[in-house]
Protein backbone atom coordinates (compact mmCIF):
# COMPACT_ATOMS: atom_id res chain seq x y z
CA UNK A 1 71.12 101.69 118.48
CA UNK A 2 72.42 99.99 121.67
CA UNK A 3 74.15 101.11 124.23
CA UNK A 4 76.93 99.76 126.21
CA UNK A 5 79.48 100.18 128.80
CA UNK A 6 83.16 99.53 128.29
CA UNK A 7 86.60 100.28 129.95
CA UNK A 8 88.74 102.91 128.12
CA UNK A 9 91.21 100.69 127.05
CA UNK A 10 88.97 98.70 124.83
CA UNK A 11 87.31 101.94 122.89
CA UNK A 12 88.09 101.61 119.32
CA UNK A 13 90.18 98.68 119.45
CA UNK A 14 93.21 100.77 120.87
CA UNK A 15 94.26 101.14 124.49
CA UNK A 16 94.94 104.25 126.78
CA UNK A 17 96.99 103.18 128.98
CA UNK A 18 94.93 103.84 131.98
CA UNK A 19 93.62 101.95 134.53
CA UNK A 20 90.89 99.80 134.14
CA UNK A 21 87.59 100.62 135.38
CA UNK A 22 87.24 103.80 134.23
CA UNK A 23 84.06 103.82 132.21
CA UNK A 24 82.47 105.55 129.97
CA UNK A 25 79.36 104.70 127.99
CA UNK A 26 79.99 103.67 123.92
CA UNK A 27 77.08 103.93 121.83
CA UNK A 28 77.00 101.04 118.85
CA UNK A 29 76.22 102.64 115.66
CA UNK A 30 77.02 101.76 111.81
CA UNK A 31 80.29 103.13 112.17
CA UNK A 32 81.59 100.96 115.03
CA UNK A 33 81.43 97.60 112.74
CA UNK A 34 84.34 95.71 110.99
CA UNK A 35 82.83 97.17 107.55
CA UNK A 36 84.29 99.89 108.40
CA UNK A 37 88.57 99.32 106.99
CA UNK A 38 89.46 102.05 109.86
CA UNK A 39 88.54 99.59 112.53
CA UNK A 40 89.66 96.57 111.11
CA UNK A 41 93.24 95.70 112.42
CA UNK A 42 94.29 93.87 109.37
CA UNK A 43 93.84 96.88 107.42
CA UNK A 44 96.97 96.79 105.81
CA UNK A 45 98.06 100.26 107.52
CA UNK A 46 101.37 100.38 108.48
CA UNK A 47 103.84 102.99 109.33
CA UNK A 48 106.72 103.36 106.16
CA UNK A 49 109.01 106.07 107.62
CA UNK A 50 109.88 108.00 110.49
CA UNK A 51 111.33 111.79 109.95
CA UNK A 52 112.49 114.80 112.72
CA UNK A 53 113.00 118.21 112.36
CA UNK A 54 114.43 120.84 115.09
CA UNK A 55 111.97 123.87 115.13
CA UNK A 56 114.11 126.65 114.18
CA UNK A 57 113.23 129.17 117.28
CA UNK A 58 112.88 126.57 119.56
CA UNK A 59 116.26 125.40 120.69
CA UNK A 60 116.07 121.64 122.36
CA UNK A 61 112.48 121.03 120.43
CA UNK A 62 111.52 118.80 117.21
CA UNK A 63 108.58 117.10 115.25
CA UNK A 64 108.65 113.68 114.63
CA UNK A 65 106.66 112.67 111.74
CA UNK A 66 104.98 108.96 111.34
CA UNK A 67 104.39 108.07 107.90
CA UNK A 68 102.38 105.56 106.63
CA UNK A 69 100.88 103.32 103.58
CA UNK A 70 97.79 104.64 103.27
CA UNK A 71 99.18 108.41 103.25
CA UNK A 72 98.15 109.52 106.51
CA UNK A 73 100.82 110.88 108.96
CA UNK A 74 100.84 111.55 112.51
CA UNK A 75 103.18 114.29 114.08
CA UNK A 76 104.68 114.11 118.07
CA UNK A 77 106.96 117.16 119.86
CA UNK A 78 109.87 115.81 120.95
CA UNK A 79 111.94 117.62 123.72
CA UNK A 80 114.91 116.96 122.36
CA UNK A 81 117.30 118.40 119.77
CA UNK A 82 116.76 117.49 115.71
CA UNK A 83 120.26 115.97 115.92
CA UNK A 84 119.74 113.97 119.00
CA UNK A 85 116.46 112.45 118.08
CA UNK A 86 118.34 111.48 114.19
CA UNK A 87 120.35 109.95 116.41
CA UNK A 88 118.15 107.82 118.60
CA UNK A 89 115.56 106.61 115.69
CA UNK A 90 118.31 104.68 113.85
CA UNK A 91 118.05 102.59 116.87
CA UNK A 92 114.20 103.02 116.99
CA UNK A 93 113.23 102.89 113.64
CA UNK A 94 113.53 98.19 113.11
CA UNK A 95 111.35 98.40 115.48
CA UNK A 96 108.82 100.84 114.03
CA UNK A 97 109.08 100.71 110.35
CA UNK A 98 106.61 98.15 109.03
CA UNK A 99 104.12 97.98 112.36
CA UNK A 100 100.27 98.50 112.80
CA UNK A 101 100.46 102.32 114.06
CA UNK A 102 97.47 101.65 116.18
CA UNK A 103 99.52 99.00 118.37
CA UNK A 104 101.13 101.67 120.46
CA UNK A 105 100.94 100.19 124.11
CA UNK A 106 103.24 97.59 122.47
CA UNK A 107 105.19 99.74 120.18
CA UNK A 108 105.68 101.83 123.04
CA UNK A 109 106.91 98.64 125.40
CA UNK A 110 109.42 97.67 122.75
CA UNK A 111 110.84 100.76 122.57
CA UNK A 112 111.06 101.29 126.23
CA UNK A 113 112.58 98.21 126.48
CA UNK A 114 115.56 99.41 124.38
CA UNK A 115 116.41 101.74 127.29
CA UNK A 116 119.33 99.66 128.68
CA UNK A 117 121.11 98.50 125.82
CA UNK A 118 120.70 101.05 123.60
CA UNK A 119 119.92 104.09 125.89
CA UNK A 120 117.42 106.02 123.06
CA UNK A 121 116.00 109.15 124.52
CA UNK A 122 112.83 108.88 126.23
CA UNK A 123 112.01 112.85 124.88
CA UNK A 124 112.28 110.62 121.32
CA UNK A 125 110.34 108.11 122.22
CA UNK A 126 107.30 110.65 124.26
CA UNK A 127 107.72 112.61 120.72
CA UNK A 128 107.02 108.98 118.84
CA UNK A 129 104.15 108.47 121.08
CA UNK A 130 102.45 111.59 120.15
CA UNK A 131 103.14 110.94 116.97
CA UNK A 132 101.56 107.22 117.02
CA UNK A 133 98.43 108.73 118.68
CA UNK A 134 97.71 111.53 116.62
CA UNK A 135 97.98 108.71 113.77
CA UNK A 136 95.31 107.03 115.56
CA UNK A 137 93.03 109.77 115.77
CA UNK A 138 93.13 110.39 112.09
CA UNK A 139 93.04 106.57 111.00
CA UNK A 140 90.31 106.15 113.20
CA UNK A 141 88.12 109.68 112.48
């Protein structure tokens, strides 16, 4: 087994959004090679719907659930209302709907980048994120 040191960002073929040079130390086994379909990018993964719900004693909360091909979903808190967040993923959802769930810097940056035209909520797009990376862990587990 070798062993090898790489930034954060490149573990697992997804980034973390923080800064380079923090390191930590990857160990290569079976597992880490492109026989394995959960770290293949082409996998054919991709995310087929997006769904909220308001949690019913939590007034100004929701889930956001990422749903995918391959039956795996991922599930974000967003602090914003159920009917607010409906609101801002018709807007969100083009963007979304048919993309590699493990691209989420640049999911993320697209969606962010709908912030002046469209103005979507940034609690719906923080509850998307969570969403997207709990989708990771479980594609990638």
């Amino acid at each position: 087994m070798a062993t090898r040191t790489k930034g954060l960002g490149d573990c697992r073929g997804i980034s973390t959004g923080r800064p380079r040079g923090w390191e930590i130390i990857v160990q290569e086994d079976e597992t880490m090679t492109s026989t394995n379909p959960a770290f293949d990018v082409k996998s054919g993964i991709k995310i087929t719907d997006i769904k909220s719900m308001q949690l019913r004693q939590m007034y100004g909360q929701s889930l956001i659930k990422i749903e995918t091909n391959a039956g795996i979903h991922g599930v974000g808190e967003a602090g914003a209302s159920g009917p607010m967040v409906r609101a801002h993923l018709k807007y969100l959802k083009p963007i979304l709907i048919g993309a590699d769930p493990l691209e989420i810097e640049k999911l993320f940056t697209q969606m962010v980048n709908l912030m002046h035209p469209y103005r979507p909520n940034i609690a719906t797009i923080s509850g998307i994120d969570i969403a997207l990376w709990d989708l990771a862990g479980k594609i990638l587990d």
